[in-house]
C-alpha atoms as a PDB file:
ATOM      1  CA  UNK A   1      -5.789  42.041 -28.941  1.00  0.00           C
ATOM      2  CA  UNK A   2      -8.405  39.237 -28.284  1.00  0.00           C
ATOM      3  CA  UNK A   3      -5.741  36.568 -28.963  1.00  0.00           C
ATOM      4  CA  UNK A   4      -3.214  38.452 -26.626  1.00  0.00           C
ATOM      5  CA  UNK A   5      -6.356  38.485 -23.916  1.00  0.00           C
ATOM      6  CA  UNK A   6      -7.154  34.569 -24.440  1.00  0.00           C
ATOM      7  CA  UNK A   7      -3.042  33.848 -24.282  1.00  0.00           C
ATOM      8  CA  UNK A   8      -2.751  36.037 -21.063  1.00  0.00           C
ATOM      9  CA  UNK A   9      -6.021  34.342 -19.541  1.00  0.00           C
ATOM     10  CA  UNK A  10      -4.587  30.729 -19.858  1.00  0.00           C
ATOM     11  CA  UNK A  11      -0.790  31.582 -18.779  1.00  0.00           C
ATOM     12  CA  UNK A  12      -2.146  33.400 -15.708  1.00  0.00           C
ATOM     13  CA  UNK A  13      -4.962  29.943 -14.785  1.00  0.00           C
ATOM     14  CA  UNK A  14      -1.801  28.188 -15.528  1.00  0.00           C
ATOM     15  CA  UNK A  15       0.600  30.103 -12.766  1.00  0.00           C
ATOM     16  CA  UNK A  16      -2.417  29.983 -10.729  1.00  0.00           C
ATOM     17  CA  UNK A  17      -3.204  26.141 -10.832  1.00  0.00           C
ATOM     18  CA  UNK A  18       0.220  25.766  -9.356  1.00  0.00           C
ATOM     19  CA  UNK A  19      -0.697  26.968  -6.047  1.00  0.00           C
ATOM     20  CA  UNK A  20      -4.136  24.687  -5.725  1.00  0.00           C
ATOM     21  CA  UNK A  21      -4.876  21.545  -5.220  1.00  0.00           C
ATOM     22  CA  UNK A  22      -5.159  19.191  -8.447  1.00  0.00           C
ATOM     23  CA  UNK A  23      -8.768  17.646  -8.866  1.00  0.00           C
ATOM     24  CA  UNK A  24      -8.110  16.861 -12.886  1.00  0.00           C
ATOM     25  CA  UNK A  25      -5.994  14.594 -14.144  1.00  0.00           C
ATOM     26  CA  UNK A  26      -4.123  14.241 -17.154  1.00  0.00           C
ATOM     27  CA  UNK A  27      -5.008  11.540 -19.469  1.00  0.00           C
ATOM     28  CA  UNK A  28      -4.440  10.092 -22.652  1.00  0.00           C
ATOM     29  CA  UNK A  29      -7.093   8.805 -24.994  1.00  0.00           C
ATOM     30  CA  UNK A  30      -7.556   6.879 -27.925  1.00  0.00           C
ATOM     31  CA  UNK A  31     -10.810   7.816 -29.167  1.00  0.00           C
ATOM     32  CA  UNK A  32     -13.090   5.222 -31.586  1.00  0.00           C
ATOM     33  CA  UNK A  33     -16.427   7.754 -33.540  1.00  0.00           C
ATOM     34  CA  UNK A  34     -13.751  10.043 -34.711  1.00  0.00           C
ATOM     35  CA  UNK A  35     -10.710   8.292 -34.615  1.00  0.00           C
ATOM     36  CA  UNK A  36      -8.364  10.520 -32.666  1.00  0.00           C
ATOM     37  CA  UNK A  37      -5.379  10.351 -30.159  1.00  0.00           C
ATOM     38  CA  UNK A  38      -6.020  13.410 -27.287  1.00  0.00           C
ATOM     39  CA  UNK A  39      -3.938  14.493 -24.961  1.00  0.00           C
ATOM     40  CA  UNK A  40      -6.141  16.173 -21.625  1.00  0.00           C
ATOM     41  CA  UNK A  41      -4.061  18.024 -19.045  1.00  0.00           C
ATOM     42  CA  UNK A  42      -4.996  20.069 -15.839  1.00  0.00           C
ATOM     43  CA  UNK A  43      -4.661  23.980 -16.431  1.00  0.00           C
ATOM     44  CA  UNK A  44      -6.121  24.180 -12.926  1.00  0.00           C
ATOM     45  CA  UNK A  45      -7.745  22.304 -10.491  1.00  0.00           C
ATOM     46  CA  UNK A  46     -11.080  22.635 -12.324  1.00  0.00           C
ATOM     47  CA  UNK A  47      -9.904  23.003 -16.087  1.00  0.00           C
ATOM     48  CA  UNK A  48      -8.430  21.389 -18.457  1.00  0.00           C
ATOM     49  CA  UNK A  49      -6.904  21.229 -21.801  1.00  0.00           C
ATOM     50  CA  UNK A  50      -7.458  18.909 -24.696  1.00  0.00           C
ATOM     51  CA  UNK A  51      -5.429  18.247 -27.590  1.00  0.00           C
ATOM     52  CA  UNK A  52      -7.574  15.797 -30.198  1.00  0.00           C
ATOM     53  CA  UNK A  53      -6.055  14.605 -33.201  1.00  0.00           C
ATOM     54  CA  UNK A  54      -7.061  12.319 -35.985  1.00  0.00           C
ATOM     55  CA  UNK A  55      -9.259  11.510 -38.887  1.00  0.00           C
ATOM     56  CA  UNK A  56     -12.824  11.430 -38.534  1.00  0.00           C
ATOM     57  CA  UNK A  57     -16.734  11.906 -40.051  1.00  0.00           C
ATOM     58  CA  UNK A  58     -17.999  15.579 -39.994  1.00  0.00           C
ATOM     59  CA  UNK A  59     -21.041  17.026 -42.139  1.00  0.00           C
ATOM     60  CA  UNK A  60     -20.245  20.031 -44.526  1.00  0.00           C
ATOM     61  CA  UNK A  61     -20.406  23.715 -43.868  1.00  0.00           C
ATOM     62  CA  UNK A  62     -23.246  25.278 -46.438  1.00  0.00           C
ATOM     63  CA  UNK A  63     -20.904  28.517 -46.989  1.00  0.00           C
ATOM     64  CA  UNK A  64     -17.751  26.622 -47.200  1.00  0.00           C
ATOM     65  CA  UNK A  65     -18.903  23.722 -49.960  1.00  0.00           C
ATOM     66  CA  UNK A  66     -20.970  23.238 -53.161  1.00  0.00           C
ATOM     67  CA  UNK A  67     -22.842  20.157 -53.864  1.00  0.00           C
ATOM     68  CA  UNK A  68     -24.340  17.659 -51.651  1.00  0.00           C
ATOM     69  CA  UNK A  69     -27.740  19.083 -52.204  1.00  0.00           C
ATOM     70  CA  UNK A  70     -29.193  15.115 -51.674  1.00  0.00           C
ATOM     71  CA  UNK A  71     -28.386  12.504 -49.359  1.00  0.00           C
ATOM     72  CA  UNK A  72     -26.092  12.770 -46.308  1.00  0.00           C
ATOM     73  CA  UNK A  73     -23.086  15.378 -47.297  1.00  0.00           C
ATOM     74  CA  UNK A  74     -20.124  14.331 -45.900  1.00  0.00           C
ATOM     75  CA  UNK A  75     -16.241  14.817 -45.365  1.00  0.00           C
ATOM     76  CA  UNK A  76     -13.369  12.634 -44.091  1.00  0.00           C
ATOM     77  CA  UNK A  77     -10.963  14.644 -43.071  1.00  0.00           C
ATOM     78  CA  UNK A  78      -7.785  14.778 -40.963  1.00  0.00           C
ATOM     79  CA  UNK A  79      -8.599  17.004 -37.697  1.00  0.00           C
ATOM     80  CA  UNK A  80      -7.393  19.067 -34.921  1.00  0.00           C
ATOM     81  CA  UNK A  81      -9.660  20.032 -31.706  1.00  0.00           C
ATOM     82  CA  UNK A  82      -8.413  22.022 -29.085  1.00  0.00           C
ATOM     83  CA  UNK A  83     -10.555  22.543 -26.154  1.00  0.00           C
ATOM     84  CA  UNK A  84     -10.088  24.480 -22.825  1.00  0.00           C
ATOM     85  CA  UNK A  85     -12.795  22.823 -20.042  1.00  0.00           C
ATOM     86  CA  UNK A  86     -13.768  24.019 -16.980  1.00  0.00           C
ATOM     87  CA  UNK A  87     -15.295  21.582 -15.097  1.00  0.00           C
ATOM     88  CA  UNK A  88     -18.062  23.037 -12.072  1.00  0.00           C
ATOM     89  CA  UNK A  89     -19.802  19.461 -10.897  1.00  0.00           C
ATOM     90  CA  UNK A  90     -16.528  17.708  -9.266  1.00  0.00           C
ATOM     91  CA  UNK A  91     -16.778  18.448  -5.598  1.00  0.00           C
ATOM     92  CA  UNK A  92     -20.192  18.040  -5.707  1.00  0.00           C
ATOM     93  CA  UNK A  93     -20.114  14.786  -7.917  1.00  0.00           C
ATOM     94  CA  UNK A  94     -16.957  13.604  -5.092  1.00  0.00           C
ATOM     95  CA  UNK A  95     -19.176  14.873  -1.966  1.00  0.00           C
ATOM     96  CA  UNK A  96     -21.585  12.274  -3.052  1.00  0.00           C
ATOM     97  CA  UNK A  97     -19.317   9.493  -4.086  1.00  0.00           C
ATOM     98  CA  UNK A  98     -19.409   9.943  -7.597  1.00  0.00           C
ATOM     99  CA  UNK A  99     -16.830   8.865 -10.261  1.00  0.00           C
ATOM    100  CA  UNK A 100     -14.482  11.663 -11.226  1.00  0.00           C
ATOM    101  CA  UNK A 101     -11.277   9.966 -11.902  1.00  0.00           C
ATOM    102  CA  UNK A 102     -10.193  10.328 -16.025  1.00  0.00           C
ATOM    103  CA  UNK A 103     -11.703  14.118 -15.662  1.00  0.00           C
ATOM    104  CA  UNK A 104     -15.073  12.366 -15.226  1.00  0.00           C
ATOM    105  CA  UNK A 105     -17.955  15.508 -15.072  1.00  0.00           C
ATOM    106  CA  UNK A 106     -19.730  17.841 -16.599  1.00  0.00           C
ATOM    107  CA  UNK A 107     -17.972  21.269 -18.425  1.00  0.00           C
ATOM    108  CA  UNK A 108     -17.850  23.960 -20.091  1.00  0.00           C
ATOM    109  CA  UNK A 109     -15.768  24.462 -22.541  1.00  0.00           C
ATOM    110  CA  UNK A 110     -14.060  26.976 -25.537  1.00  0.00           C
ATOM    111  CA  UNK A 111     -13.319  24.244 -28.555  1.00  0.00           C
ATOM    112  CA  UNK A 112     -11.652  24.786 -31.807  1.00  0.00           C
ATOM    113  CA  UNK A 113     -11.795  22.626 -34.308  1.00  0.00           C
ATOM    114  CA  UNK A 114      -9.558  22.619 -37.746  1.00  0.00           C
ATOM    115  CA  UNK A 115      -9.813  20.162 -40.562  1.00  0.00           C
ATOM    116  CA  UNK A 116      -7.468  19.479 -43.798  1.00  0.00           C
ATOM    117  CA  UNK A 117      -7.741  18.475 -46.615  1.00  0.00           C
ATOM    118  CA  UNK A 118     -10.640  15.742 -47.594  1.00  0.00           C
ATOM    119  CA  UNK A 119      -9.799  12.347 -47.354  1.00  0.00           C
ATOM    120  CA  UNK A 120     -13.043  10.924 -48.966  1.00  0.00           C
ATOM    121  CA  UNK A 121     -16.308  13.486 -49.127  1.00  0.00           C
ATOM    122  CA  UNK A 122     -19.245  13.931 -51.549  1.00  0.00           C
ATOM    123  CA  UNK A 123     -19.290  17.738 -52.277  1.00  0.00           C
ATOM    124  CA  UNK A 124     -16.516  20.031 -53.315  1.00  0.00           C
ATOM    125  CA  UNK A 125     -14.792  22.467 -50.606  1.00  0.00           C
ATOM    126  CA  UNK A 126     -14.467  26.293 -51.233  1.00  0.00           C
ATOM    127  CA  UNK A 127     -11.051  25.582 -49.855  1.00  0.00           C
ATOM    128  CA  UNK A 128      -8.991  22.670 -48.169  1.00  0.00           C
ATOM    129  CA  UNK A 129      -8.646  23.734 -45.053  1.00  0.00           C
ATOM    130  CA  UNK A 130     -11.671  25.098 -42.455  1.00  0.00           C
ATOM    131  CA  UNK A 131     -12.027  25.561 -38.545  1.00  0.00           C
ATOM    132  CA  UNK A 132     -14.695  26.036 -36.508  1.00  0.00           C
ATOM    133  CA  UNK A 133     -14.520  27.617 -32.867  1.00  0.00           C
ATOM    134  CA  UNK A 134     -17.390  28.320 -30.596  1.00  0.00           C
ATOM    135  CA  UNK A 135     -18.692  27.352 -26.789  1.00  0.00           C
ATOM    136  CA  UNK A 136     -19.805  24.157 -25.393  1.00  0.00           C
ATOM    137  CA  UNK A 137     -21.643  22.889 -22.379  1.00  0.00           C
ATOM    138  CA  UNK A 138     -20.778  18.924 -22.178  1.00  0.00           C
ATOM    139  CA  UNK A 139     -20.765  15.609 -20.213  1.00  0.00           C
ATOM    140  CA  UNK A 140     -17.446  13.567 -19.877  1.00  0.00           C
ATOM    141  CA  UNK A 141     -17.351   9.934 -18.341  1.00  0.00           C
ATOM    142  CA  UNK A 142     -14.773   7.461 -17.689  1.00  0.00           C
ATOM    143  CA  UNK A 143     -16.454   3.449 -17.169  1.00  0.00           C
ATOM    144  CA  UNK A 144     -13.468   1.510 -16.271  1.00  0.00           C
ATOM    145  CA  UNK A 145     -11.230   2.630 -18.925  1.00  0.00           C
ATOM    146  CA  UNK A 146     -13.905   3.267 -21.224  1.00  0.00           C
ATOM    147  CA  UNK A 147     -14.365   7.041 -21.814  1.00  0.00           C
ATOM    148  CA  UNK A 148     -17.357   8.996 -22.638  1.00  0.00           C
ATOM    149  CA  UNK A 149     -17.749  12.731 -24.158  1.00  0.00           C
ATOM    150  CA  UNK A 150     -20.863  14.617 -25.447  1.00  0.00           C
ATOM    151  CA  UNK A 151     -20.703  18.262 -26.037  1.00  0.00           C
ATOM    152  CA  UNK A 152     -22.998  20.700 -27.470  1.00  0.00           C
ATOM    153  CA  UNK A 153     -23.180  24.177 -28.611  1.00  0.00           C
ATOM    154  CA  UNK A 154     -23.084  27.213 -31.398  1.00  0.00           C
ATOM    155  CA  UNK A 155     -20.237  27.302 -33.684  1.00  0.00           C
ATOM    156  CA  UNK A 156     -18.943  29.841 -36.245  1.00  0.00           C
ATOM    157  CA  UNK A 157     -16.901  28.653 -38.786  1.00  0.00           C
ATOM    158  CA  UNK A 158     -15.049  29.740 -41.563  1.00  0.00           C
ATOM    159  CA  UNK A 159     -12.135  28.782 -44.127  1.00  0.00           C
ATOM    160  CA  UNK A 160      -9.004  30.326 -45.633  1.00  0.00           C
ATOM    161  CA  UNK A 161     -11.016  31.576 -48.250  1.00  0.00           C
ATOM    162  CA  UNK A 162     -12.892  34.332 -46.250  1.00  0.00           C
ATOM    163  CA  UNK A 163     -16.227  32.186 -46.435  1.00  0.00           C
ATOM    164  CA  UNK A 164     -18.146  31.591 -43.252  1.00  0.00           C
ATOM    165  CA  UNK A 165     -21.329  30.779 -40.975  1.00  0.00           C
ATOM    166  CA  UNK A 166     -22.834  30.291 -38.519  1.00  0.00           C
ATOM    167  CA  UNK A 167     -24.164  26.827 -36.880  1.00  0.00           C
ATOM    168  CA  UNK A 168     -26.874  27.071 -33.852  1.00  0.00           C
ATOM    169  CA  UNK A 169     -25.702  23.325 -32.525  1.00  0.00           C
ATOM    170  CA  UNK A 170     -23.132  21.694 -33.073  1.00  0.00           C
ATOM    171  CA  UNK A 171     -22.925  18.452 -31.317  1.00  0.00           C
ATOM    172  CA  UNK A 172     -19.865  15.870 -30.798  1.00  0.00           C
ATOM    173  CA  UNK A 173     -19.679  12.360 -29.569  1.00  0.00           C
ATOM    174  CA  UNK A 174     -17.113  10.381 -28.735  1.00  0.00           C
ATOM    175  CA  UNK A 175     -16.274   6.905 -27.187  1.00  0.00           C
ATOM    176  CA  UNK A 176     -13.156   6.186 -26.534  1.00  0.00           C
ATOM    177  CA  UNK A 177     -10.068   4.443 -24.232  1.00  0.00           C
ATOM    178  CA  UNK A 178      -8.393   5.977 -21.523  1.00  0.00           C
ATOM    179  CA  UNK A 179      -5.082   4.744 -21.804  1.00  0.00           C
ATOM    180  CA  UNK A 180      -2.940   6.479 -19.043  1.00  0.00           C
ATOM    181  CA  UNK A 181      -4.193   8.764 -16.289  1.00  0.00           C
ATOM    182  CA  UNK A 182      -1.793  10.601 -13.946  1.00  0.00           C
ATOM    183  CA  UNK A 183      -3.043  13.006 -10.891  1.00  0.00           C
END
């Protein structure tokens, strides 16, 4: 039922968007921390949808690995992360003459994140493939055609073995290219 609600609640922002005026943009990205092609397209004039994927640096899950008691823990790892942002500063940040082309504000967000199977890592995964999905409150920036993200929040995370957790603040940061922007 709660995936039939969140599939509903996008659809509908999606047959609404049609009728407003489009503030966000779609844009493509090539991003450089977590090396990643994404895909960001307007749902509605104040949210968007972000399609990341690539192979990047992420820290291990305590439930979901063994090992890696010492040192930085790592995994490599091919990813997907999906996020839905709604973006609340971008009349306020226009009304003042502030950037906002490239999606360029601050958001909220609903982000998913899946990863496969390790590239390179130095403990040993319950299981090859985990995801993690929680809230976010971030900051997005385009310089030029250099693009910004930080995002922040709690994430609960689990793997196709039936372990999970919980993880009070997860942060991501990204630098990247904005490639192509359309309005």
């Amino acid at each position: 039922m709660k995936k039939f609600t969140l599939i509903f609640f996008i659809c509908w922002a999606g047959l609404v968007s049609a009728q407003e005026e489009v503030a966000t943009e779609t844009v493509w990205r090539l991003n450089f921390i977590n090396p990643g092609v994404e895909f960001e397209t307007p749902v509605s004039s104040l949210s968007t949808f972000s399609t990341n994927f690539g192979i990047g640096y992420n820290g291990s899950y305590p439930e979901l690995t063994f090992g890696g008691d010492t040192g930085i823990v790592y995994v490599i790892a091919p990813f997907l992360d999906i996020q839905y942002k709604h973006f609340y500063n971008l009349d306020k940040r226009n009304a003042v003459g502030k950037n906002v082309e490239e999606n360029s504000g601050n958001f909220i967000s609903a982000r998913i994140v899946a990863r496969g199977s390790s590239i390179a890592d130095n403990v040993i995964r319950k299981s090859d493939f985990d995801f993690a999905i929680g809230p976010t409150w971030g900051i997005q920036r385009a310089f030029g055609k250099i693009h910004f993200l930080f995002d922040v929040g709690p994430q609960f995370y689990f793997d196709t073995e039936g372990n999970n957790g919980f993880w009070l603040l997860m942060a991501q940061l990204n630098i990247g290219l904005n490639l192509y922007s359309k309005r």
